[in-house]
N, C-alpha and C. Protein backbone atom coordinates (compact mmCIF):
# COMPACT_ATOMS: atom_id res chain seq x y z
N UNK A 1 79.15 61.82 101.68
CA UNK A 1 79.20 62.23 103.06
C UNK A 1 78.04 61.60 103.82
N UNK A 2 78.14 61.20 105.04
CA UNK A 2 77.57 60.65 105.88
C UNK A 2 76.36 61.61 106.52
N UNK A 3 75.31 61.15 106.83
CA UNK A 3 74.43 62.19 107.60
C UNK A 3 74.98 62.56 108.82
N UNK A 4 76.28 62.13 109.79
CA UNK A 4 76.46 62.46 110.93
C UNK A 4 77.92 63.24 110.03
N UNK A 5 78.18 63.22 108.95
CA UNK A 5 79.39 64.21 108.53
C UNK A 5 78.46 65.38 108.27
N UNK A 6 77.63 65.66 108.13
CA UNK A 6 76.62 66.46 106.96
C UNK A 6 75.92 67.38 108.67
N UNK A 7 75.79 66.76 109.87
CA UNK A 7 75.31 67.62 110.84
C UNK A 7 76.50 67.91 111.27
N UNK A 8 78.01 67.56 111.61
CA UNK A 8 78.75 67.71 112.17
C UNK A 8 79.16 69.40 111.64
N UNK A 9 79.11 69.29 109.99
CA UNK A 9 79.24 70.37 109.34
C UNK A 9 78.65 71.42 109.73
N UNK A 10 77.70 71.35 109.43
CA UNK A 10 76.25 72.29 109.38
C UNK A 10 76.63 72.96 111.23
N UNK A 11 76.55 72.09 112.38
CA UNK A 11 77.07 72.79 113.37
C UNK A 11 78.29 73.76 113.41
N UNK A 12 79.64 73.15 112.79
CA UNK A 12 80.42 73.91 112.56
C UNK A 12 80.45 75.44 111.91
N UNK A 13 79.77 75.19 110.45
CA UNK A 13 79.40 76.17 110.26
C UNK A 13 78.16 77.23 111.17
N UNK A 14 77.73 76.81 111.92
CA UNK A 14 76.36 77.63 112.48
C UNK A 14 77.45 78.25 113.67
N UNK A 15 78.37 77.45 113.91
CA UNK A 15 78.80 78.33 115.18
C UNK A 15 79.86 79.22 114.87
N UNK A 16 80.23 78.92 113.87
CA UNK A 16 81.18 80.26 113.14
C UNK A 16 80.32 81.53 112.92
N UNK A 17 79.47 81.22 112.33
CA UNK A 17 78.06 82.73 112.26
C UNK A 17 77.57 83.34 113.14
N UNK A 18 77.35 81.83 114.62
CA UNK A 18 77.00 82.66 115.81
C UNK A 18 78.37 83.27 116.22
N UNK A 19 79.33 82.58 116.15
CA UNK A 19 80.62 83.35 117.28
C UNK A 19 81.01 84.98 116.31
N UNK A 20 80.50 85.28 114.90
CA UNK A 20 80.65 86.05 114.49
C UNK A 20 79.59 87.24 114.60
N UNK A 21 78.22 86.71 115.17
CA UNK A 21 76.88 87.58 114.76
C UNK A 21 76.48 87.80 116.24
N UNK A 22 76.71 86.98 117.03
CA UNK A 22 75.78 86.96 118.49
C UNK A 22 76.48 87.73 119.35
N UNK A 23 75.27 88.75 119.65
CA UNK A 23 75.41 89.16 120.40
C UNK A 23 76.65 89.24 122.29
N UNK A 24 75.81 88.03 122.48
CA UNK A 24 76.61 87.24 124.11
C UNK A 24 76.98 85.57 123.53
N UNK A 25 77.32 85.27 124.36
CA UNK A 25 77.68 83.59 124.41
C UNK A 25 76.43 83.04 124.62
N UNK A 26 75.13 83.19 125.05
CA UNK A 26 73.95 82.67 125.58
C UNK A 26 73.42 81.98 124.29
N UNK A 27 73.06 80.23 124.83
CA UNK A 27 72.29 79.67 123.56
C UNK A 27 71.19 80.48 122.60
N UNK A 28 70.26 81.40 123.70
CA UNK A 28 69.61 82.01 122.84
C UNK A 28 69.51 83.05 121.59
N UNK A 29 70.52 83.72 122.29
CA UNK A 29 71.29 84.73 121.06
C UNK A 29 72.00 83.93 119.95
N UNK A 30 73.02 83.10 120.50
CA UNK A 30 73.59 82.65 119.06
C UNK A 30 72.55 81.99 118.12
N UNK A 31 71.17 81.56 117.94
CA UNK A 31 70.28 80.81 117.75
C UNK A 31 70.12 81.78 117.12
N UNK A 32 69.37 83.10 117.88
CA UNK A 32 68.75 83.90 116.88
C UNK A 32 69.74 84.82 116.08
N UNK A 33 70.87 84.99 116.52
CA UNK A 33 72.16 85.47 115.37
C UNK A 33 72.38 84.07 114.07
N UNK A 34 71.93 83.00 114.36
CA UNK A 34 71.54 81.97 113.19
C UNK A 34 70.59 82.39 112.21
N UNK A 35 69.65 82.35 113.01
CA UNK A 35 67.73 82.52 112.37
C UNK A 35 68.23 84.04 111.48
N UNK A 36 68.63 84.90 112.14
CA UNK A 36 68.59 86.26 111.19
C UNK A 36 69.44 86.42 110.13
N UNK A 37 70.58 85.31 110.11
CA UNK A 37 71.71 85.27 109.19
C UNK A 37 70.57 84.01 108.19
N UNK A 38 70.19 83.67 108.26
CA UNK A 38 69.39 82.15 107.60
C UNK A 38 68.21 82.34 107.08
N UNK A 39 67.35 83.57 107.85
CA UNK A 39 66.01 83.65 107.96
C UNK A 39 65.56 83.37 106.42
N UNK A 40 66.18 83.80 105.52
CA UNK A 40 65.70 83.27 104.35
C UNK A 40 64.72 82.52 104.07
N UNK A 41 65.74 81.19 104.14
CA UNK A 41 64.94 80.09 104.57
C UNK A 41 64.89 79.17 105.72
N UNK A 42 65.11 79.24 106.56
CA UNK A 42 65.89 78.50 107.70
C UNK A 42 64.71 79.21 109.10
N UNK A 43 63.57 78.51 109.94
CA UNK A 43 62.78 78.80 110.98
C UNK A 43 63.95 79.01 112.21
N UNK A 44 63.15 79.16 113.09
CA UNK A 44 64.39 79.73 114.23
C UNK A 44 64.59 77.93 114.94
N UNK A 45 63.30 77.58 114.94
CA UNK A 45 64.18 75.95 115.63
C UNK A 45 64.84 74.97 115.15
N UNK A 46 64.74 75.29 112.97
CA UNK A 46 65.82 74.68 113.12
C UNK A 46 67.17 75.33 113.12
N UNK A 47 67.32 76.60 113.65
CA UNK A 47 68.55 76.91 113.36
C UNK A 47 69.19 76.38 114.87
N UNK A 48 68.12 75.93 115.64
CA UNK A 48 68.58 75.68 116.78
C UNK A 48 68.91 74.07 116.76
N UNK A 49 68.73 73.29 115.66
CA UNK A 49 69.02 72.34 115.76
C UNK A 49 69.95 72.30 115.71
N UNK A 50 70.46 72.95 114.15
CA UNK A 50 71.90 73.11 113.68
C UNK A 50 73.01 73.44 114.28
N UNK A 51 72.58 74.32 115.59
CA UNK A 51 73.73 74.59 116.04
C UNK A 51 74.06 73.72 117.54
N UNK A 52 72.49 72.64 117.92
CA UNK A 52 73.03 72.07 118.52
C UNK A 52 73.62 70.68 118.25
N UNK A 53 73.36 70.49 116.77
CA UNK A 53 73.81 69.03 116.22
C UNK A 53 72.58 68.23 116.43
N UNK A 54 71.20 69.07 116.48
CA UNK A 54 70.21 67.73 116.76
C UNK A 54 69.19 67.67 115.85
N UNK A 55 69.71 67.85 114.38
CA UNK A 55 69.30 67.81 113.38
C UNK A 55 69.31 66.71 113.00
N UNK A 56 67.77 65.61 112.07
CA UNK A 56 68.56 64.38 111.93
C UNK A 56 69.18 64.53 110.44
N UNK A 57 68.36 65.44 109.57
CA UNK A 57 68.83 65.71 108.60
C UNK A 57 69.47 66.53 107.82
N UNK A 58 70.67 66.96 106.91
CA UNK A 58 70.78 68.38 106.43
C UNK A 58 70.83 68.21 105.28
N UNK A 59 69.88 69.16 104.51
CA UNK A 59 69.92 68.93 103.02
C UNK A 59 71.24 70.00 102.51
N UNK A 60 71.38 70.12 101.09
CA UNK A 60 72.33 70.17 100.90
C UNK A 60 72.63 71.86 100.59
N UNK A 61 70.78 72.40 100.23
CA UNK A 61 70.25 73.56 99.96
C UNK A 61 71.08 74.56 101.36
N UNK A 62 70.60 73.85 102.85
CA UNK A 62 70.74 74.35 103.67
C UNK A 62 72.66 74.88 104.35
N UNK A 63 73.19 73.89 103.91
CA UNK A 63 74.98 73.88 103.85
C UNK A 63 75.19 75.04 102.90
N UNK A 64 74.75 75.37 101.44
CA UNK A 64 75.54 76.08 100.55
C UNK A 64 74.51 77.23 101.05
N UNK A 65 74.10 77.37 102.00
CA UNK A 65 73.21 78.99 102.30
C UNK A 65 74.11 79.25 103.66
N UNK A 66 74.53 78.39 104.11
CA UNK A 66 75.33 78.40 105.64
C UNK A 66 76.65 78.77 105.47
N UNK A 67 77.23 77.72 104.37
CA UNK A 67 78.33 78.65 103.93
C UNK A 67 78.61 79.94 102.58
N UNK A 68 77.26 80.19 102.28
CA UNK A 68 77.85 81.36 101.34
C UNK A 68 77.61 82.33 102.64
N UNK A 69 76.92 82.35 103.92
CA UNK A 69 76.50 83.43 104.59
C UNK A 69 78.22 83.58 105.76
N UNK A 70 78.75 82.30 106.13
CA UNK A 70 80.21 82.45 106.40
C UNK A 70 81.03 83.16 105.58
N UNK A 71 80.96 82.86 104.53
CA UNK A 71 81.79 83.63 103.29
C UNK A 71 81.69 84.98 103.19
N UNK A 72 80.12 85.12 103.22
CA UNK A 72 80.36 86.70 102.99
C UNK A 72 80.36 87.46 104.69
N UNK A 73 80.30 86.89 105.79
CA UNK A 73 81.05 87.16 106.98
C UNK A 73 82.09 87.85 106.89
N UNK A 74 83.09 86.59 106.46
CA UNK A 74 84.48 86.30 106.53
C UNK A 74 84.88 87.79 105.80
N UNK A 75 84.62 87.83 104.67
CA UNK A 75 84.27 89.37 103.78
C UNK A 75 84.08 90.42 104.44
N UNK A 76 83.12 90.44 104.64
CA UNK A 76 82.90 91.46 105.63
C UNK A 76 83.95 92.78 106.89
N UNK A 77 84.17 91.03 107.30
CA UNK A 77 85.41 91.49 108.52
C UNK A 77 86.96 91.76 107.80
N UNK A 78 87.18 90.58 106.73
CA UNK A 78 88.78 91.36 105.95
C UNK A 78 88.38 92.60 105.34
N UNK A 79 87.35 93.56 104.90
CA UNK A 79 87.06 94.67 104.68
C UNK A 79 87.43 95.59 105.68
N UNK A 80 86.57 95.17 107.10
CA UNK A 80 86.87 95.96 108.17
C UNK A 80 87.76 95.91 108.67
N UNK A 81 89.01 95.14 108.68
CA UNK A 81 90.36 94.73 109.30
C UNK A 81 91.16 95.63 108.43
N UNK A 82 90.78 96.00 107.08
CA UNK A 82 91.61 96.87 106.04
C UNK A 82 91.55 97.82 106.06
N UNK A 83 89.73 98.85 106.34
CA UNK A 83 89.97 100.09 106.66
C UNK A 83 90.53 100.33 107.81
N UNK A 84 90.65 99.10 108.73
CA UNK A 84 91.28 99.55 110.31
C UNK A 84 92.55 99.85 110.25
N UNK A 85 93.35 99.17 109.16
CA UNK A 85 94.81 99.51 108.86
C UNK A 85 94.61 100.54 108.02
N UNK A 86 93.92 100.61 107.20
CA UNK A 86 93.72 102.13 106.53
C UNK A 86 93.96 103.36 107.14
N UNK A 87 92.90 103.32 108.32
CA UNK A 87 92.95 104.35 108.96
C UNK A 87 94.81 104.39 110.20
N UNK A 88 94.88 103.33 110.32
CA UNK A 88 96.21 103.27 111.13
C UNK A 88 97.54 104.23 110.40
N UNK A 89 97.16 103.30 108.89
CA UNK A 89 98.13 104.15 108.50
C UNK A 89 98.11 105.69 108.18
N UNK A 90 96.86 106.24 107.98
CA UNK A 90 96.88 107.35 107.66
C UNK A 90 97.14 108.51 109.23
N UNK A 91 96.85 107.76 110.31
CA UNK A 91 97.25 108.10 111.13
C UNK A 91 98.77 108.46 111.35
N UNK A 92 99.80 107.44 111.03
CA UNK A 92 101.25 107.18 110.86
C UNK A 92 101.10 108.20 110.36
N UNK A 93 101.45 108.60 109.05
CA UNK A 93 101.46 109.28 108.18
C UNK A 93 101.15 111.07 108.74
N UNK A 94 99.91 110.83 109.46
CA UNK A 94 99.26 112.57 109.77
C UNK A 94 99.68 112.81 111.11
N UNK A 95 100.83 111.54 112.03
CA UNK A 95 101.56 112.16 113.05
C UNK A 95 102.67 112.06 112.99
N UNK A 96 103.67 111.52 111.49
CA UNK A 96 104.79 112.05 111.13
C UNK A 96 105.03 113.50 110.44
N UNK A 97 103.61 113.90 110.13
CA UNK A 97 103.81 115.18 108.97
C UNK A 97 103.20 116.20 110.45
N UNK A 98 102.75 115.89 111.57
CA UNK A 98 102.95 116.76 112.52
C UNK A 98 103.96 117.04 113.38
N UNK A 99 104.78 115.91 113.86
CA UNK A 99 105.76 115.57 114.25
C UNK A 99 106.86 116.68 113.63
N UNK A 100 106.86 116.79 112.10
CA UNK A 100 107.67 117.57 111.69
C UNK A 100 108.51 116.30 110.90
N UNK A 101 109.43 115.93 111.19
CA UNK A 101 110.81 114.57 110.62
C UNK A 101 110.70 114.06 111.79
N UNK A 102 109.78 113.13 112.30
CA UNK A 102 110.37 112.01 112.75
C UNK A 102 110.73 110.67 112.23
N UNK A 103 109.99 111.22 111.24
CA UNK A 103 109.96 109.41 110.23
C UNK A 103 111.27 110.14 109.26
N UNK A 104 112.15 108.85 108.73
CA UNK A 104 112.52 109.45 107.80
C UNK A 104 111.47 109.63 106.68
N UNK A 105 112.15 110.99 105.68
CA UNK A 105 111.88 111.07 104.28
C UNK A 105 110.85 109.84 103.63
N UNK A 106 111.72 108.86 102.97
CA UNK A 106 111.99 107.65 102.37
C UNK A 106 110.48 106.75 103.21
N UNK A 107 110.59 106.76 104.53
CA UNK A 107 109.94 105.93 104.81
C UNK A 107 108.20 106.57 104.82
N UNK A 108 108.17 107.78 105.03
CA UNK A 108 106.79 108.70 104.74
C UNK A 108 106.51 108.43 103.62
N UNK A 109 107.45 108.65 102.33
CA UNK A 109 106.99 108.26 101.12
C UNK A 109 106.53 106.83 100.85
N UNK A 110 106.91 106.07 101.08
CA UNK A 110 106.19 104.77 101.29
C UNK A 110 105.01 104.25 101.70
N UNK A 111 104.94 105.19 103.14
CA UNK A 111 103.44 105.27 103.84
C UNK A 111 102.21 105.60 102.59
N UNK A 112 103.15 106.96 102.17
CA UNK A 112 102.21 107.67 101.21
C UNK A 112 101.76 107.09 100.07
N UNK A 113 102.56 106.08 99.98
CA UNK A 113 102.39 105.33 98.30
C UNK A 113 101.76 104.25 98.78
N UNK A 114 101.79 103.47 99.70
CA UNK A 114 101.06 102.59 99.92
C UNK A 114 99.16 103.69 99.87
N UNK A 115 99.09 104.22 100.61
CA UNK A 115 97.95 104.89 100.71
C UNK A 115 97.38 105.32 99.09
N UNK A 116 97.78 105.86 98.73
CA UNK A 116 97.41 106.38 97.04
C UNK A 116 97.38 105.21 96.17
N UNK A 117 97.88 103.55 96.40
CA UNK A 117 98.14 102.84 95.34
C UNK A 117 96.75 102.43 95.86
N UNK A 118 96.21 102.31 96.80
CA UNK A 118 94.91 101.93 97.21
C UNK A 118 93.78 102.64 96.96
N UNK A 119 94.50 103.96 96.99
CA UNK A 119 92.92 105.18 96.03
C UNK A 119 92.50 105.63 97.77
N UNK A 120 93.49 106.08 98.48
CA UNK A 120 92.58 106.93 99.87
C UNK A 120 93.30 107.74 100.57
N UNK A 121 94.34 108.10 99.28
CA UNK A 121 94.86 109.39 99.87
C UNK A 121 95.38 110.40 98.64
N UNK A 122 94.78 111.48 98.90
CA UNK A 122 94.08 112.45 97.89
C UNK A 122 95.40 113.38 98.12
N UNK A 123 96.42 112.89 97.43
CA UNK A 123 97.15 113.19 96.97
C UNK A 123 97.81 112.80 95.66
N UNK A 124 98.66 113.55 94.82
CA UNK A 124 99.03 113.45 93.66
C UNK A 124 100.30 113.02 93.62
N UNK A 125 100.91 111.30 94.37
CA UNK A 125 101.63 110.89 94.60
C UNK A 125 101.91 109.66 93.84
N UNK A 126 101.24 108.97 92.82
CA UNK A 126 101.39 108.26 92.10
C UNK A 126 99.59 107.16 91.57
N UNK A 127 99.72 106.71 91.08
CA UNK A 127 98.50 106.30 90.22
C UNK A 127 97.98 104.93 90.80
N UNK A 128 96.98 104.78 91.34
CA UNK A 128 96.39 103.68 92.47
C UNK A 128 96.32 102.71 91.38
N UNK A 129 96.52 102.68 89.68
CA UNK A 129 96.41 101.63 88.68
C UNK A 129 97.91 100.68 88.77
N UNK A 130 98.52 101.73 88.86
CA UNK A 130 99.61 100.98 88.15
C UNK A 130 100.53 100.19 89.10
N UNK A 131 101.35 99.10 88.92
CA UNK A 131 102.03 98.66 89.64
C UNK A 131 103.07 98.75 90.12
N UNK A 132 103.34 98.66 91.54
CA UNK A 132 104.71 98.95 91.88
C UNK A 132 105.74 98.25 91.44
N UNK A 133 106.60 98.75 90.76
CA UNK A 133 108.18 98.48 90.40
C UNK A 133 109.46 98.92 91.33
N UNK A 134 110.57 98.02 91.09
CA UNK A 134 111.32 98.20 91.59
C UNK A 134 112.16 99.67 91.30
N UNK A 135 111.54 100.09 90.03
CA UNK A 135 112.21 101.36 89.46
C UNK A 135 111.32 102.34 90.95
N UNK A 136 110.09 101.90 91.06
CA UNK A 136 109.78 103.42 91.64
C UNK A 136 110.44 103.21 93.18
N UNK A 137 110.74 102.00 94.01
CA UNK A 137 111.73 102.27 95.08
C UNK A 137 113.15 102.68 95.15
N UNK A 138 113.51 102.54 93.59
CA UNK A 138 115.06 103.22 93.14
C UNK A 138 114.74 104.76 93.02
N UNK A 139 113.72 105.18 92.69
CA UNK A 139 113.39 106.19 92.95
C UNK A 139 113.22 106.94 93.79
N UNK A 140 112.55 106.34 94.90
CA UNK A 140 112.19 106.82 96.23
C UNK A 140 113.75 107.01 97.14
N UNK A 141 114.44 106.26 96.93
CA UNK A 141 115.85 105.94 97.45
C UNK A 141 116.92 106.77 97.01
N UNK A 142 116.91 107.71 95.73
CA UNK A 142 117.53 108.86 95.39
C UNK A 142 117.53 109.71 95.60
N UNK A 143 116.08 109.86 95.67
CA UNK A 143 115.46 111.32 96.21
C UNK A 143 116.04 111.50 97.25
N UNK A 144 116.30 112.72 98.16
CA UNK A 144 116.58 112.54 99.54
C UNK A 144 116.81 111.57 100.62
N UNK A 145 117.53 110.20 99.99
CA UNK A 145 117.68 109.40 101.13
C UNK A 145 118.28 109.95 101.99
N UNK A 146 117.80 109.04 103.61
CA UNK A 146 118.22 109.39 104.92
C UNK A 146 118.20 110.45 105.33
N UNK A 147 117.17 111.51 104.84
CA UNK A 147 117.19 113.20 105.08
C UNK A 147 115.92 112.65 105.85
C-alpha cells in the first residue's frame, strides 16, 4: 500500500469514529471524539491530522488501533440496535397480552419464543439452548391454531 492509500485509510477510518463518537459536526469535536477514542496512543493533533488527511505518514501500529476501535464501535451499536428490538418486542408481546386477543394465539407464541430462545423472557416457554426445529412450529400450529 501506498502512503497516500495508507492516509486515505486512516481518514476514512477516523471519520467513521468521529461520525459515531462526536458530539456535533464541528471540526473540533470530531477531533477530540478521535483523541478520546485513540488517546491511548494517538496526541490530539495527530488525530487531527488523520482526520484531515494531513498526515504524511501512517504507521501501521496506528491503522490496527483505528480499526479495532471501529470494530468495537460497530459492536457496540449492533448490541444496542438488539436490545432496541428487544425491548420492541417485549413491548408487542405486553400490548397483545393487554389487549386481551388481538394477536393471534400462534403468533404471541412466537413473539414469546423468540424472546426466551434469547434468555429475556422469564418465562417457562422453552430452553434459550436449544434450537429451533421445525417440529416445535408443528407444534405451535396444533395447539390452538387461529384461536
Amino acid at each position: 500500500m501506498s502512503a497516500a492509500d495508507d492516509i486515505y485509510e486512516m481518514k476514512s477510518l477516523c471519520e467513521q469514529i468521529a461520525g459515531r463518537l462526536a458530539t456535533s459536526s464541528s471540526d473540533k469535536d470530531r477531533v477530540t471524539a478521535i483523541y478520546e477514542a485513540l488517546k491511548a496512543k494517538v496526541t490530539w493533533n495527530r488525530a487531527f491530522e488523520f482526520l484531515k488527511g494531513k498526515a504524511r505518514r501512517i504507521d501501521s501500529w496506528e491503522k490496527d488501533l483505528a480499526r479495532a476501535k471501529l470494530q468495537e464501535l460497530k459492536r457496540l451499536e449492533r448490541e444496542r440496535q438488539a436490545l432496541q428490538h428487544v425491548a420492541w418486542l417485549q413491548s408487542i408481546r405486553s400490548q397483545a397480552e393487554e389487549a386481551g386477543s388481538d394477536m393471534d394465539r400462534a403468533d404471541l407464541a412466537a413473539v414469546e419464543r423468540v424472546l426466551s430462545r434469547i434468555g429475556v423472557l422469564d418465562r417457562p416457554l422453552g430452553n434459550p439452548d436449544a434450537a429451533f426445529t421445525d417440529a416445535d412450529e408443528r407444534a405451535d400450529q396444533s395447539t390452538d391454531w387461529g384461536h
